[in-house]
Protein backbone atom coordinates (compact mmCIF):
# COMPACT_ATOMS: atom_id res chain seq x y z
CA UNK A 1 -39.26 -33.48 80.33
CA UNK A 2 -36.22 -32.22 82.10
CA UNK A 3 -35.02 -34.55 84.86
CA UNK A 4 -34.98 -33.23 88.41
CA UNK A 5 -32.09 -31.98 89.77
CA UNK A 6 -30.55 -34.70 92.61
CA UNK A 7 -31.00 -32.10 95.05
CA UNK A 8 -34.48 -31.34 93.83
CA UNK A 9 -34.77 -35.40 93.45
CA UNK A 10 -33.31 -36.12 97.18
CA UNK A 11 -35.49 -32.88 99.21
CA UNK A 12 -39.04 -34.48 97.06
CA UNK A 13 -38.49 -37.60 98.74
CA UNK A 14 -37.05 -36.50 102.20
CA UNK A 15 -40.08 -34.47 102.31
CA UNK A 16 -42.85 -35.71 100.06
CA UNK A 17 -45.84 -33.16 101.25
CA UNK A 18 -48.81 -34.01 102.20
CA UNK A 19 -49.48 -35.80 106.11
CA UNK A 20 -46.14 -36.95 105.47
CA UNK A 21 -44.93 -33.42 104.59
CA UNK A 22 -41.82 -31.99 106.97
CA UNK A 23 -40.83 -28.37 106.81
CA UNK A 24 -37.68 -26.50 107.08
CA UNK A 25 -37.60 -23.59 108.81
CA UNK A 26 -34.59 -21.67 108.37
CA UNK A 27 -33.25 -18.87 110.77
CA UNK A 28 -30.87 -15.74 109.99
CA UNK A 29 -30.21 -13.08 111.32
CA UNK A 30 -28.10 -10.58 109.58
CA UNK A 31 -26.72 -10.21 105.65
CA UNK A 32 -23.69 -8.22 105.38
CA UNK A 33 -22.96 -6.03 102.42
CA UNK A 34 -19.29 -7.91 102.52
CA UNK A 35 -17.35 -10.56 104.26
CA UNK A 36 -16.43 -9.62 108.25
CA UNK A 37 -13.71 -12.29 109.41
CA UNK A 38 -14.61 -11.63 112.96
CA UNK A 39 -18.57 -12.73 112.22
CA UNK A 40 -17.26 -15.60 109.54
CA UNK A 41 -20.63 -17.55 110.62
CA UNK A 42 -22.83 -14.67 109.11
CA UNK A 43 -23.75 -14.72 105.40
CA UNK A 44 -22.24 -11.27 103.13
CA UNK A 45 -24.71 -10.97 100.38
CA UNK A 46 -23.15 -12.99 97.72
CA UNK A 47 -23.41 -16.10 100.12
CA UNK A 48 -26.91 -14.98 100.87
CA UNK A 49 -27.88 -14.49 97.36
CA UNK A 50 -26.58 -18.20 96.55
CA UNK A 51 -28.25 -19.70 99.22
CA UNK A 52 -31.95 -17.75 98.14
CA UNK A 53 -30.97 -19.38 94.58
CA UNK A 54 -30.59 -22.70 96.51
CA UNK A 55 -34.23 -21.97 97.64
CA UNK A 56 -35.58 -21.20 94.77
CA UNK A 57 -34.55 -23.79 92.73
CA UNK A 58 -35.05 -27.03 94.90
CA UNK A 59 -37.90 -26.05 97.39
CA UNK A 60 -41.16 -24.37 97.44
CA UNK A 61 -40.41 -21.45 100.13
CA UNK A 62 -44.43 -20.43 101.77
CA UNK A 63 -45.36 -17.62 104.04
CA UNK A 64 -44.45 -18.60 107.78
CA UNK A 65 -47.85 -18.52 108.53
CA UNK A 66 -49.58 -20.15 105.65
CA UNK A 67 -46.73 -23.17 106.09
CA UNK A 68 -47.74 -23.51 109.87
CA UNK A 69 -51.36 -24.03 108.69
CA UNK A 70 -50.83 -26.76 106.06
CA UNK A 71 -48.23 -28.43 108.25
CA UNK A 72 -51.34 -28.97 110.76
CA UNK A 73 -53.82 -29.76 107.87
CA UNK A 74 -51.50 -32.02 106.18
CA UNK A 75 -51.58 -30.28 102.73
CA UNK A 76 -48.15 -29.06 102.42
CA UNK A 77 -46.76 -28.80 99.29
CA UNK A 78 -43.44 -31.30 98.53
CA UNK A 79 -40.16 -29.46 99.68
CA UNK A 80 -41.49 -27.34 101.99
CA UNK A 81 -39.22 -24.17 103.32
CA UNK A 82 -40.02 -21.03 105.31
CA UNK A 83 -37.51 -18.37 105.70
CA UNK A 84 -37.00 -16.30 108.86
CA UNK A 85 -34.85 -13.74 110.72
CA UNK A 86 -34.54 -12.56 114.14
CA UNK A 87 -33.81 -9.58 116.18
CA UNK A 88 -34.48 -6.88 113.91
CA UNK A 89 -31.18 -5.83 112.10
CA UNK A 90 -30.84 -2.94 109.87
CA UNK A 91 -29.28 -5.30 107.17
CA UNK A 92 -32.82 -7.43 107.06
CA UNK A 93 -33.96 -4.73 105.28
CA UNK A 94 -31.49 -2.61 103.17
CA UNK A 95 -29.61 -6.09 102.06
CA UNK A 96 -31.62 -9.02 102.51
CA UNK A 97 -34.61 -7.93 101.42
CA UNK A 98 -33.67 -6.54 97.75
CA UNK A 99 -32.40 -10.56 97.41
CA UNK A 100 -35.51 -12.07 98.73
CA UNK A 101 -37.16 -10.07 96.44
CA UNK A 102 -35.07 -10.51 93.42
CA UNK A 103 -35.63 -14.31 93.66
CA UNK A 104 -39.56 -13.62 94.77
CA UNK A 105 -39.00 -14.99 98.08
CA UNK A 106 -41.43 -14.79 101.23
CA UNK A 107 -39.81 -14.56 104.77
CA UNK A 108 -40.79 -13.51 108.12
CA UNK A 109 -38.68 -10.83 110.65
CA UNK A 110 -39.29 -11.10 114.18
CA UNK A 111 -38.26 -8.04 115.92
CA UNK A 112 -37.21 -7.48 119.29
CA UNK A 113 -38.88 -3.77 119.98
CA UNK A 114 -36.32 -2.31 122.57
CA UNK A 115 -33.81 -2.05 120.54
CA UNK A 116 -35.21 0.11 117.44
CA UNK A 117 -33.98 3.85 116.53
CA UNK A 118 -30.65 3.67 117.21
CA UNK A 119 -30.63 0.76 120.59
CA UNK A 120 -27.87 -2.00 120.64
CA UNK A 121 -28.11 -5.63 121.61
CA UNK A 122 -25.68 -6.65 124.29
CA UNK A 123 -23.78 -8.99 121.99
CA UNK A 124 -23.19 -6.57 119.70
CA UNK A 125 -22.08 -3.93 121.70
CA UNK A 126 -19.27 -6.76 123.27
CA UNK A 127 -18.48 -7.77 119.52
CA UNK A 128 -18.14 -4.55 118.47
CA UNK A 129 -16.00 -3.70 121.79
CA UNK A 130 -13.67 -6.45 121.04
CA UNK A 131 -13.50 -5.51 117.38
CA UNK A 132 -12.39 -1.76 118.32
CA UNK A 133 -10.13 -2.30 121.35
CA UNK A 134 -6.09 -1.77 120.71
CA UNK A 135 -3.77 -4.06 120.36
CA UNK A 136 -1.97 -4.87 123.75
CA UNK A 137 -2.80 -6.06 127.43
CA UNK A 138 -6.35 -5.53 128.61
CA UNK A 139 -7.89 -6.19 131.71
CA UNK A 140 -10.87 -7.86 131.99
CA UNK A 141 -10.87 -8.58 135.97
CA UNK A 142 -13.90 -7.67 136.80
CA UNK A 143 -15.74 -10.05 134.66
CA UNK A 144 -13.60 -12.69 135.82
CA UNK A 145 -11.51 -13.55 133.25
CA UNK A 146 -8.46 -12.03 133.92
CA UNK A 147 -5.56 -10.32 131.69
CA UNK A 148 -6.59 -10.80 128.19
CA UNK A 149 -3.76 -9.84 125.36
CA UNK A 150 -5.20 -9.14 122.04
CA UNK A 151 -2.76 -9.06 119.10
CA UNK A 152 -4.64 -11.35 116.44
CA UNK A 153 -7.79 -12.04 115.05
CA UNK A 154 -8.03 -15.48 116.77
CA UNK A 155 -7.92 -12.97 120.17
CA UNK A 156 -10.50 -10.89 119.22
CA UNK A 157 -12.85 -14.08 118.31
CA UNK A 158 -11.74 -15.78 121.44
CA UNK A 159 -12.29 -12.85 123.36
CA UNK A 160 -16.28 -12.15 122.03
CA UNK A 161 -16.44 -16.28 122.99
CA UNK A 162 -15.87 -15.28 126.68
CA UNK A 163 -17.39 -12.03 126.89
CA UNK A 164 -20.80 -13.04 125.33
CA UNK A 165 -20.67 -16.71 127.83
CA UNK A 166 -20.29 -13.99 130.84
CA UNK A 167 -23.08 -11.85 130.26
CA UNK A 168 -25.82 -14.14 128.39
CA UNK A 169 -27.90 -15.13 131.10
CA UNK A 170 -27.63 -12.57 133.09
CA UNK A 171 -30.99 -10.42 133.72
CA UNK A 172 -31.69 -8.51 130.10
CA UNK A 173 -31.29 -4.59 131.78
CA UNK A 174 -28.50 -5.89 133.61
CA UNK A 175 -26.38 -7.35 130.89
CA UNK A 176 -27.32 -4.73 128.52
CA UNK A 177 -26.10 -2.02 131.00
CA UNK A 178 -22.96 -4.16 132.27
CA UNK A 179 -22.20 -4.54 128.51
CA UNK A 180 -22.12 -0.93 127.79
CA UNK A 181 -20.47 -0.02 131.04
CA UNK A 182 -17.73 -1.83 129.67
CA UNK A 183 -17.22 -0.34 126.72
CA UNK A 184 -17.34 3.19 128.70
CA UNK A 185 -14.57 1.71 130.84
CA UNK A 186 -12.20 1.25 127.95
CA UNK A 187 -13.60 4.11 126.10
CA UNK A 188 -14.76 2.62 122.74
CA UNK A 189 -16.98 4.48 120.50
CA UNK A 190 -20.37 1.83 119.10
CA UNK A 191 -22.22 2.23 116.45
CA UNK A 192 -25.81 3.01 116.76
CA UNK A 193 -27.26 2.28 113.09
CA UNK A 194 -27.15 -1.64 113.86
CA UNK A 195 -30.93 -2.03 114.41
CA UNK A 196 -33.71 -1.06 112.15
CA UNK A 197 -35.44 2.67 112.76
CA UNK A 198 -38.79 2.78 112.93
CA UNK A 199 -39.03 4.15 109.37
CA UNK A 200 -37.00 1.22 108.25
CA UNK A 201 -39.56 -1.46 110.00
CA UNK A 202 -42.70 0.05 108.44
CA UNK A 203 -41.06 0.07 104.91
CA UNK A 204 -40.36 -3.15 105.45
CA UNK A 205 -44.10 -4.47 106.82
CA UNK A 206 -45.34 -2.85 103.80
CA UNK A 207 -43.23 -4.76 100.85
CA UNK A 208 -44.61 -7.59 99.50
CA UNK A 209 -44.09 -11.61 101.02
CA UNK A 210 -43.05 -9.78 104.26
CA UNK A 211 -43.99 -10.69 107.76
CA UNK A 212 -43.52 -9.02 110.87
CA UNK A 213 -43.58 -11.16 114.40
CA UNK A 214 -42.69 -10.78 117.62
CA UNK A 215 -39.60 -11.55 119.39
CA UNK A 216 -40.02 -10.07 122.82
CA UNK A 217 -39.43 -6.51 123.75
CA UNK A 218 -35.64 -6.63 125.29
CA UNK A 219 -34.91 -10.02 124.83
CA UNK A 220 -34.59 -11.96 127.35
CA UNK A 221 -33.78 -15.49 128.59
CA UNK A 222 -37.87 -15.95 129.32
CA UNK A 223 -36.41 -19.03 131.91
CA UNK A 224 -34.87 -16.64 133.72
CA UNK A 225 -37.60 -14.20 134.20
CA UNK A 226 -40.53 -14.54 136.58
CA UNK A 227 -43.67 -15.52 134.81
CA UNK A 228 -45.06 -12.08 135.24
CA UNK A 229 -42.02 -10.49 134.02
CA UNK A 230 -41.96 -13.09 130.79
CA UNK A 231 -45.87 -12.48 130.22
CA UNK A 232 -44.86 -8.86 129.94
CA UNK A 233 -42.09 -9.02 127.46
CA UNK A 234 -44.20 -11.25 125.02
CA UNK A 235 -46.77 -9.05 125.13
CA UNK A 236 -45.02 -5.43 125.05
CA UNK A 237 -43.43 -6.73 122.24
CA UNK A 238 -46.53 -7.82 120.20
CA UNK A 239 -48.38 -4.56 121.60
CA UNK A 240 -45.66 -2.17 120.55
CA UNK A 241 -45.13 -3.70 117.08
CA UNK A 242 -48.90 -3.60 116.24
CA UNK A 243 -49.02 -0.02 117.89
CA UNK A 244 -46.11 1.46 114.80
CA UNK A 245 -47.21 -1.12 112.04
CA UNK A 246 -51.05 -0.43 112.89
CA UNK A 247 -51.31 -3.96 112.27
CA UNK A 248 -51.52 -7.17 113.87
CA UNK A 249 -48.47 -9.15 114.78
CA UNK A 250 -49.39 -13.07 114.40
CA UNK A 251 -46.33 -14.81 114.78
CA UNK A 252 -43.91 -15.31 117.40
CA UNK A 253 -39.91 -16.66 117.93
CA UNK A 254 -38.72 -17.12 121.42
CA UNK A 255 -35.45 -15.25 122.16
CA UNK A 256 -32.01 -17.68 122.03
CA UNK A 257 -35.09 -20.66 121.15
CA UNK A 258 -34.02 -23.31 122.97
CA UNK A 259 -36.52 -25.68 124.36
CA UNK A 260 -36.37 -26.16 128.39
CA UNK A 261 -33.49 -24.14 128.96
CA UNK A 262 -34.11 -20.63 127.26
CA UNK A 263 -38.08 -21.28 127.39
CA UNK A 264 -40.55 -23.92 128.64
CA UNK A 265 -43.96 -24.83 127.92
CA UNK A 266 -45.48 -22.51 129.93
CA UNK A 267 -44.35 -19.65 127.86
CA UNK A 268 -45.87 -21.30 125.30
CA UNK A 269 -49.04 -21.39 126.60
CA UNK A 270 -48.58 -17.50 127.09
CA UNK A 271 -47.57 -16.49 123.89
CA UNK A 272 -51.10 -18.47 122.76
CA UNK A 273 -52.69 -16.22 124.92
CA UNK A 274 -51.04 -13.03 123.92
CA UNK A 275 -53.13 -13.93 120.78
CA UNK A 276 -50.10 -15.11 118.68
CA UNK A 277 -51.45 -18.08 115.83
CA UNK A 278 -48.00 -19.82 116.25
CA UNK A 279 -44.01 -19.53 117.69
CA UNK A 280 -40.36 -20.96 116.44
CA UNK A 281 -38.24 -22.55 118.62
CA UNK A 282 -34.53 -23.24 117.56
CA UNK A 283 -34.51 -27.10 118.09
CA UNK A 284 -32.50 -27.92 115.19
CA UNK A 285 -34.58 -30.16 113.17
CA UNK A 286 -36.84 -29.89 110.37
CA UNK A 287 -41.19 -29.35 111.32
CA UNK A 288 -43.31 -32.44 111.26
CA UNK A 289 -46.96 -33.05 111.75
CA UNK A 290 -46.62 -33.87 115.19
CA UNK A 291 -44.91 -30.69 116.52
CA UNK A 292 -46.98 -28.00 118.42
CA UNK A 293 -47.45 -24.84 116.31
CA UNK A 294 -46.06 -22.66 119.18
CA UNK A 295 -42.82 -25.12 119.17
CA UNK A 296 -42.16 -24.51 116.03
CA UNK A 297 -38.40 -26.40 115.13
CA UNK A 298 -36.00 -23.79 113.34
CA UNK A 299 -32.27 -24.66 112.24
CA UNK A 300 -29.81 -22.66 110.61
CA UNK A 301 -27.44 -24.33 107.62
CA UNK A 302 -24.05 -22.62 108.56
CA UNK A 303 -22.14 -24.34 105.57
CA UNK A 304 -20.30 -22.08 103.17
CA UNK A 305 -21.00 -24.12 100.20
CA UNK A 306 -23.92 -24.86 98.10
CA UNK A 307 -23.22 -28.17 98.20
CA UNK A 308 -22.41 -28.72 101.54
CA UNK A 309 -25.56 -26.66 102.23
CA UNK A 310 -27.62 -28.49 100.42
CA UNK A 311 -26.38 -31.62 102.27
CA UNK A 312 -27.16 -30.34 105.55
CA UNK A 313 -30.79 -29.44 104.73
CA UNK A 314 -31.06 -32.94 103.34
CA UNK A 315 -29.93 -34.71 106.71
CA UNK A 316 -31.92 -32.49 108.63
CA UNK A 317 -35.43 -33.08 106.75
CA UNK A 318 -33.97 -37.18 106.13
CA UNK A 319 -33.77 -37.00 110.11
CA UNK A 320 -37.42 -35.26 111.10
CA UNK A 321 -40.01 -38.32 111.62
């Protein structure tokens, strides 16, 4: 018999299965035909397709939902893994999903509705601002941060930093306005083909190992929304998705994921009854036994590496308890 790989040795024993079975969750959210060096944190496809290999060789990756239920029952499998993305991005399905496929891989896409058909998240329309702005003096008063020179990539990076911090928990239609106010002020042309079409979403409900779930309809901080005003988002989201996939939507990731600060348990409590089965979180640790299936932990391994990768999902499931 072949001998198991270390990493394959070292993720059995970190997570053996059964009621002492952890799960990793993973979160992207967009795959790049090729390398951007202003969004160096964001997998191209070659570091995606190395990282699905990763997968597929050293873990058994499940269906969001099906891993949710065994995690409760106490039946998961050894090496445990769920893939997921959020937001909805037209790369989840013209270059992730030929990979996930190619290596037979299941994952789940929760999709923020509002933006479909051509609409624009507010941090992309400030990265994509500070991407297309000249080189030179700029001023950025208003949003009180002053003079800004760009001249290097470092600028432009620095500059998405503080742009992004201003506007991120500010009320969803007024940071998505102010954002694209600003980029009328210095007259910079956006692209509109970021986010999936509606085309684009069913094709992707209907290929195989595919999930859809809900992420909200505009994306908001739900903390900073009024409970009526939350309640609504969860469920426009979940109605509008079912309404175009003429299916039901099961699953559920709360916007920026946080625990306590971007939600709280009383969204929780809504999104169970909005008629979701289960939601992810983004508390950066791997999912035990004794986590609530609508606090789902998530984490995202940011290493460029396999190795180093590989390391980082080990910590993370030798750290869950």
């Amino acid at each position: 018999m072949k001998p198991l790989h270390p990493f394959t040795l070292g993720a059995g024993l970190a997570s053996p299965g059964g009621r002492r079975g952890k799960l990793s969750i993973l979160i992207f959210h967009r795959v790049l035909e090729r390398p951007d060096p202003l969004l160096s944190g964001l997998p191209d496809v070659a570091r995606f397709r190395w990282q699905m290999k990763l997968l597929a060789d050293h873990f058994r990756v499940l269906p969001l939902r099906e891993a949710a239920r065994r995690l409760q029952d106490g039946s998961l499998p050894a090496r445990a893994a769920c893939i997921t993305f959020d937001d909805g991005y037209a790369d989840n399905y013209t270059t992730a999903l030929p990979a996930l496929q190619s290596f037979g891989l299941p994952a789940t896409f929760f999709v923020a509705t509002a933006f479909l058909d051509g609409g624009r998240m507010f941090n992309d329309t400030l990265i994509e601002l500070a991407r297309r702005l000249p080189e030179g003096r700029h001023d950025f008063g208003d949003e009180g941060l002053g003079t800004i020179d760009i001249r290097t990539l470092a600028d432009r990076r620095a500059l998405i930093g503080k742009l992004i911090g201003h506007f991120k928990y500010q009320p969803p239609a007024q940071r998505l306005a102010a954002a694209e106010a600003l980029a009328r002020r210095f007259r910079v042309d956006l692209p509109d083909d970021l986010m999936m079409s509606t085309d684009q979403l069913r094709a992707l409900h209907r290929s195989p190992d595919v999930e859809i779930g809900g992420h909200t309809r505009s994306h908001p901080i739900l903390t900073r929304l009024d409970d009526d005003e939350a309640l609504d988002e969860i469920r426009a989201g979940k109605e509008r998705l079912e309404t175009l996939l003429e299916a039901p939507v099961r699953s559920f990731a709360y916007p920026n994921g946080r625990p306590e600060k971007d939600y709280a348990d009383r969204h929780a409590q809504m999104v169970r009854d909005c008629g979701f089965e289960l939601a992810v979180s983004t508390a950066p640790v791997a999912a035990a036994g004794r986590h609530d299936p609508f606090q789902l932990p998530r984490y995202t391994p940011w290493d460029n590496t396999p190795t180093r990768f590989m390391l980082r999902m080990l910590r993370t499931l030798a750290g869950a308890h």
